[in-house]
C-alpha atoms as a PDB file:
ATOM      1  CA  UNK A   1       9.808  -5.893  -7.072  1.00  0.00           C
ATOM      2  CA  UNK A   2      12.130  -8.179  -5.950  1.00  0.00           C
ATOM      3  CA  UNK A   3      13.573  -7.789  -2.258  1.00  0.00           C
ATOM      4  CA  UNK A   4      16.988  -8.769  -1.272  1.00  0.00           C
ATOM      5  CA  UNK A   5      18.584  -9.155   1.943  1.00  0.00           C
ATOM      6  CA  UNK A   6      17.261 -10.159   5.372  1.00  0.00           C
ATOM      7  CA  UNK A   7      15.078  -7.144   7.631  1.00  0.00           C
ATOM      8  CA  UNK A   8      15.897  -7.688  10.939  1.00  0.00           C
ATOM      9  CA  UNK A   9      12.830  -7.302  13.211  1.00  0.00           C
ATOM     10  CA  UNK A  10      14.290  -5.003  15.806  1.00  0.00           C
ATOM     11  CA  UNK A  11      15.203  -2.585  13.063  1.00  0.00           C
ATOM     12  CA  UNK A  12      13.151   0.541  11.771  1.00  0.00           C
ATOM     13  CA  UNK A  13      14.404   0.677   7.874  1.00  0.00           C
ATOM     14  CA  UNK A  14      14.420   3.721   6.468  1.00  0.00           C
ATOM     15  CA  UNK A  15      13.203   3.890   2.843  1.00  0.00           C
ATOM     16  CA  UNK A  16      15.897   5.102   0.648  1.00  0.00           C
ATOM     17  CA  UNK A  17      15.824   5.692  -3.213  1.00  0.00           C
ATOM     18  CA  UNK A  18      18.555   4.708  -5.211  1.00  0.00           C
ATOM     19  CA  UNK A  19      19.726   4.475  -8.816  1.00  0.00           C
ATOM     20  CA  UNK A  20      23.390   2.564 -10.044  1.00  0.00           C
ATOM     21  CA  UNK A  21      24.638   2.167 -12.980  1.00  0.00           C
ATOM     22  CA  UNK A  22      26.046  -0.445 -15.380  1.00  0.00           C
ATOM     23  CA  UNK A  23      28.563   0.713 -17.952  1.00  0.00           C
ATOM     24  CA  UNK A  24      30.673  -1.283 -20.069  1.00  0.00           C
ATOM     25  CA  UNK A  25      34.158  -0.606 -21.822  1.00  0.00           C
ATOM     26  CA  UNK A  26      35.984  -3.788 -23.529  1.00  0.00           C
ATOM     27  CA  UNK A  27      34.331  -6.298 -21.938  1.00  0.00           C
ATOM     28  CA  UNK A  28      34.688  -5.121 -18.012  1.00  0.00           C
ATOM     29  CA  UNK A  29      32.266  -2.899 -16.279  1.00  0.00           C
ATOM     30  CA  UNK A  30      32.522   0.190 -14.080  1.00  0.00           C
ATOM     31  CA  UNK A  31      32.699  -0.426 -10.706  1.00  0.00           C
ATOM     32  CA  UNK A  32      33.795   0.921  -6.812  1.00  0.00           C
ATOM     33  CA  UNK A  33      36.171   0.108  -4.748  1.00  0.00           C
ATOM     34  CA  UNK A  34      35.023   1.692  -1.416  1.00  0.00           C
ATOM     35  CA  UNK A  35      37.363   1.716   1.497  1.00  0.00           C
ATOM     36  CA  UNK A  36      35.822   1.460   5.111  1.00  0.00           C
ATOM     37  CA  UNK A  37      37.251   1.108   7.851  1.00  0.00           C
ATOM     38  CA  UNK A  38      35.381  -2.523   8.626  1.00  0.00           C
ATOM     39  CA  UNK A  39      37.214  -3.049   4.896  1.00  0.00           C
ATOM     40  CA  UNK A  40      36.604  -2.462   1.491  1.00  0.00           C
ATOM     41  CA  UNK A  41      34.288  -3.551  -0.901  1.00  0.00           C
ATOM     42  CA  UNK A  42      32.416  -3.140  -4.714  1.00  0.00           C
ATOM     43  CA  UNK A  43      29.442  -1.361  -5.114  1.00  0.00           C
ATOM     44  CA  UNK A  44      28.050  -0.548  -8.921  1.00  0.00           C
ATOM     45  CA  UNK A  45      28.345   3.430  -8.785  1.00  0.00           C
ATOM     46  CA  UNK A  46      25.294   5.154  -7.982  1.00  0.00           C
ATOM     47  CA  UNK A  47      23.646   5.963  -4.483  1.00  0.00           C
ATOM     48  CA  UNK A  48      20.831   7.997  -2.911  1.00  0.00           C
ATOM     49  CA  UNK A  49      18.214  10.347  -4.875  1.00  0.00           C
ATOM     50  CA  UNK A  50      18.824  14.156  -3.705  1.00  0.00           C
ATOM     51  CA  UNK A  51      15.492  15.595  -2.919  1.00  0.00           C
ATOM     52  CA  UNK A  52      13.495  16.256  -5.577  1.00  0.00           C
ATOM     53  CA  UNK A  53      15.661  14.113  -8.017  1.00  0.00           C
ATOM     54  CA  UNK A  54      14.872  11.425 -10.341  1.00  0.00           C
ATOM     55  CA  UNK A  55      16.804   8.351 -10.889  1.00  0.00           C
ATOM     56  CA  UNK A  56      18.691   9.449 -13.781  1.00  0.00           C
ATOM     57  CA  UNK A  57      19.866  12.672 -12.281  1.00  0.00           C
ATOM     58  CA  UNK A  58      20.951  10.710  -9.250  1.00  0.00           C
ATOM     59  CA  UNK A  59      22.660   8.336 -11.491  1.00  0.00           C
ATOM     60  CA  UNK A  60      24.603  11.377 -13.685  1.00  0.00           C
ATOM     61  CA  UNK A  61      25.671  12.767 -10.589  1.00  0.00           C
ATOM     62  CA  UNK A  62      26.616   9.624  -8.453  1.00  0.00           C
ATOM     63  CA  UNK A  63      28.855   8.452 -11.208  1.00  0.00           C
ATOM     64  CA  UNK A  64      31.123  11.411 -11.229  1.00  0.00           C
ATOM     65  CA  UNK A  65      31.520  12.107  -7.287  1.00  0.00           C
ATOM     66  CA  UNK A  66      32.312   9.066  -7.380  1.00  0.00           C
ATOM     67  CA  UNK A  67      34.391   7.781 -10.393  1.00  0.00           C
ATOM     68  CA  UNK A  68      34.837  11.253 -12.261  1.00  0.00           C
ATOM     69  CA  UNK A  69      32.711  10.096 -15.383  1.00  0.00           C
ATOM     70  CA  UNK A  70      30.043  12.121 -16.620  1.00  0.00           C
ATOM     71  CA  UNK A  71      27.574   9.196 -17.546  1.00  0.00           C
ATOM     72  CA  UNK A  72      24.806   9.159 -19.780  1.00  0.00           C
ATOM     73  CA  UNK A  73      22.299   6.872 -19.202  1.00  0.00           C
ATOM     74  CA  UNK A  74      20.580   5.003 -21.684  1.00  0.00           C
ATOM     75  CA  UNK A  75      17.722   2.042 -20.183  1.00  0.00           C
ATOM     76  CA  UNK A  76      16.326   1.332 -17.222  1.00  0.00           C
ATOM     77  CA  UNK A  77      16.754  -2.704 -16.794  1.00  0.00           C
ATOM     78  CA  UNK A  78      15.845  -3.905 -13.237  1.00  0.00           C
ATOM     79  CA  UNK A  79      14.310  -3.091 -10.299  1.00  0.00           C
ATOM     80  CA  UNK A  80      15.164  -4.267  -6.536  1.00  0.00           C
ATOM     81  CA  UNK A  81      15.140  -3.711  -3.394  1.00  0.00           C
ATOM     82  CA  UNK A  82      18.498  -4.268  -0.725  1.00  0.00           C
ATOM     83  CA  UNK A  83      17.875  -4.111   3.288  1.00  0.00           C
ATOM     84  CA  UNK A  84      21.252  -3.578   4.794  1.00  0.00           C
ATOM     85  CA  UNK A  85      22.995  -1.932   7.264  1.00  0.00           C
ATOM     86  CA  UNK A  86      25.061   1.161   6.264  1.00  0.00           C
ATOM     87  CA  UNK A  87      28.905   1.754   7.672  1.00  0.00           C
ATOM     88  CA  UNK A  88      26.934   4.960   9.869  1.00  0.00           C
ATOM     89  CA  UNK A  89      25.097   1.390  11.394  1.00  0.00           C
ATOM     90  CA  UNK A  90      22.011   3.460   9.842  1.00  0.00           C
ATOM     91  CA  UNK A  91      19.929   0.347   8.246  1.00  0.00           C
ATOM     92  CA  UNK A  92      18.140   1.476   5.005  1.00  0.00           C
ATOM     93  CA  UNK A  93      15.981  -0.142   2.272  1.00  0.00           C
ATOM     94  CA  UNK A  94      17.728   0.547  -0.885  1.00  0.00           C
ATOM     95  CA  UNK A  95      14.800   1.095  -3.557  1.00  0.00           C
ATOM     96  CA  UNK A  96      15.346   1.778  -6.973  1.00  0.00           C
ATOM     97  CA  UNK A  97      16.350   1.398 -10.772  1.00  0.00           C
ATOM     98  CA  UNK A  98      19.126   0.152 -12.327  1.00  0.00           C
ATOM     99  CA  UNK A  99      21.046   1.364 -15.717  1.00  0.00           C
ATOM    100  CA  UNK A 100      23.105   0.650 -18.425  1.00  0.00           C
ATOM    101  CA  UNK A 101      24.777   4.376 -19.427  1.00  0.00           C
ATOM    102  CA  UNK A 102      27.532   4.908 -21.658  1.00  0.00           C
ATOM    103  CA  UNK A 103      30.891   7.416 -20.980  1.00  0.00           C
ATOM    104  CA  UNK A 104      30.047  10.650 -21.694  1.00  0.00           C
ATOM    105  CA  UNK A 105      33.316  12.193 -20.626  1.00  0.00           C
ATOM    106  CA  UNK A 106      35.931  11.688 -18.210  1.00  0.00           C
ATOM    107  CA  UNK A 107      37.228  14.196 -15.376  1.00  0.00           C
ATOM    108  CA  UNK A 108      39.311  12.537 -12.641  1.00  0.00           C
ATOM    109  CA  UNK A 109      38.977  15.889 -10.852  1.00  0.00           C
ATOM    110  CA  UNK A 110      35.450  15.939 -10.407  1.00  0.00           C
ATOM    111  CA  UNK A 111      35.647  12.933  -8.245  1.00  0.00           C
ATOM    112  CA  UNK A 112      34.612  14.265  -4.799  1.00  0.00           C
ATOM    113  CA  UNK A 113      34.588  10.631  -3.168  1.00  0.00           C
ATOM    114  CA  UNK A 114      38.170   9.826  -1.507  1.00  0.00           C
ATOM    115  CA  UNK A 115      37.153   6.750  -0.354  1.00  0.00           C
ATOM    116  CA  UNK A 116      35.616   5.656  -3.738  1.00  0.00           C
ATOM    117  CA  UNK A 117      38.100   4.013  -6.860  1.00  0.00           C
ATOM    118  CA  UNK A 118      36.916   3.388 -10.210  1.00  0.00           C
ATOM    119  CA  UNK A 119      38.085  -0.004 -10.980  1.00  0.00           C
ATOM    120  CA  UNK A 120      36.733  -1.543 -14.161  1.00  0.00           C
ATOM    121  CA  UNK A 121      36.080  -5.219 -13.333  1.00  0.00           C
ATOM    122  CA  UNK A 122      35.263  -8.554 -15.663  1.00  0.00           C
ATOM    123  CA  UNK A 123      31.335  -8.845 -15.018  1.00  0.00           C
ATOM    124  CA  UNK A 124      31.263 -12.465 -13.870  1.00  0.00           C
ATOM    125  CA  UNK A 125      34.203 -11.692 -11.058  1.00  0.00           C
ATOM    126  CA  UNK A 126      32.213  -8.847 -10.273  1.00  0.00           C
ATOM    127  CA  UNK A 127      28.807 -10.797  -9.793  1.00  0.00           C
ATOM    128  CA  UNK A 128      30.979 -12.788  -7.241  1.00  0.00           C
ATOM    129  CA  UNK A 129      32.568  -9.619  -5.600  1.00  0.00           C
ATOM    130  CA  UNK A 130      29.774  -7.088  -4.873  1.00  0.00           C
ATOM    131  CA  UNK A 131      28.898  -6.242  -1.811  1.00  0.00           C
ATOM    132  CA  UNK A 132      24.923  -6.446  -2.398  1.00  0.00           C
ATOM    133  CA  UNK A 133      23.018  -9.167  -3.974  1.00  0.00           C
ATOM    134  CA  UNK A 134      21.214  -6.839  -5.982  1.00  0.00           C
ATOM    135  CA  UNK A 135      24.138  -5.422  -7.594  1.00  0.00           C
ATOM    136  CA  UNK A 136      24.865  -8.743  -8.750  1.00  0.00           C
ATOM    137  CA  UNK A 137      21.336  -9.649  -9.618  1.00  0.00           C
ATOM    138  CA  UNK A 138      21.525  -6.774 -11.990  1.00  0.00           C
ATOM    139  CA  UNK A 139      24.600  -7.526 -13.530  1.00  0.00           C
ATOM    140  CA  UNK A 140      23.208 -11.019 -14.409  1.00  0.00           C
ATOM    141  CA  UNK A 141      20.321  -9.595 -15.714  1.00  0.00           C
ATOM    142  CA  UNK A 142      22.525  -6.934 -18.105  1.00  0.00           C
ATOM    143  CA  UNK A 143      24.646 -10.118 -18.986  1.00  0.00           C
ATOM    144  CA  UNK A 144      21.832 -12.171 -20.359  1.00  0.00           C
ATOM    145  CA  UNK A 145      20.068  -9.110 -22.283  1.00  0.00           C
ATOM    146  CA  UNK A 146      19.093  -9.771 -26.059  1.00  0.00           C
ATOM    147  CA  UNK A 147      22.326  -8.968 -27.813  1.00  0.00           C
END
């Protein structure tokens, strides 16, 4: 599995399991916009496995507490791992799949994430714009599948 970026000795990283999403609508993808108070940033939506979860019920239910679309997912196309350190200053090991899905349905009112937008991005900005390298590793791996 590939690893992306840099463990810093000093730090005890806790092993967290993750599944995000890649959905596409006329040509741009679904993405975040996540506001922090350090600033914002893109993520692809998706996030931590509940206990007891698998990736694709991680993935259904990321996707609308954060963007309000029920997802449904459709291949698992990469695998990576993503050391960083989280806004909490918590550093984690993000560990996990990501998807293509399509839009099942939309409910803006389902969105439980205030400090998450949906904001449906051009893929090759995005690559440059994501906040992890994995994100963007995955994107240019769904960009150059077999049409």
């Amino acid at each position: 599995m590939l690893q992306f970026g840099v463990r810093k000795p000093a730090s005890d990283y806790r092993h967290r399991a993750t599944a995000f999403g890649i959905v596409e609508r006329d040509g741009l993808i679904a993405c975040v916009r996540v506001e922090r108070e350090a600033g914002p940033y893109f993520d692809l939506p998706g996030g931590g496995l509940d206990l007891e979860e698998t990736e694709v019920q991680a993935l259904i239910r990321e996707f609308v507490e954060e963007t309000g679309l029920t997802v449904a997912p459709l291949n698992r196309i990469a695998e990576a791992s993503q050391y960083f350190v989280r806004s909490t200053r918590e550093p984690v090991n993000n560990v996990g799949g990501f998807w293509t899905a399509t839009v099942a349905a939309e409910n803006p009112d389902a969105k439980c994430e205030d400090d998450h937008t949906l904001v449906w991005l051009d893929p090759t900005f995005a690559i440059s714009r994501l906040r992890h390298d994995s994100h963007a590793w995955a994107v240019a791996v769904w960009l150059r599948r077999p049409s």
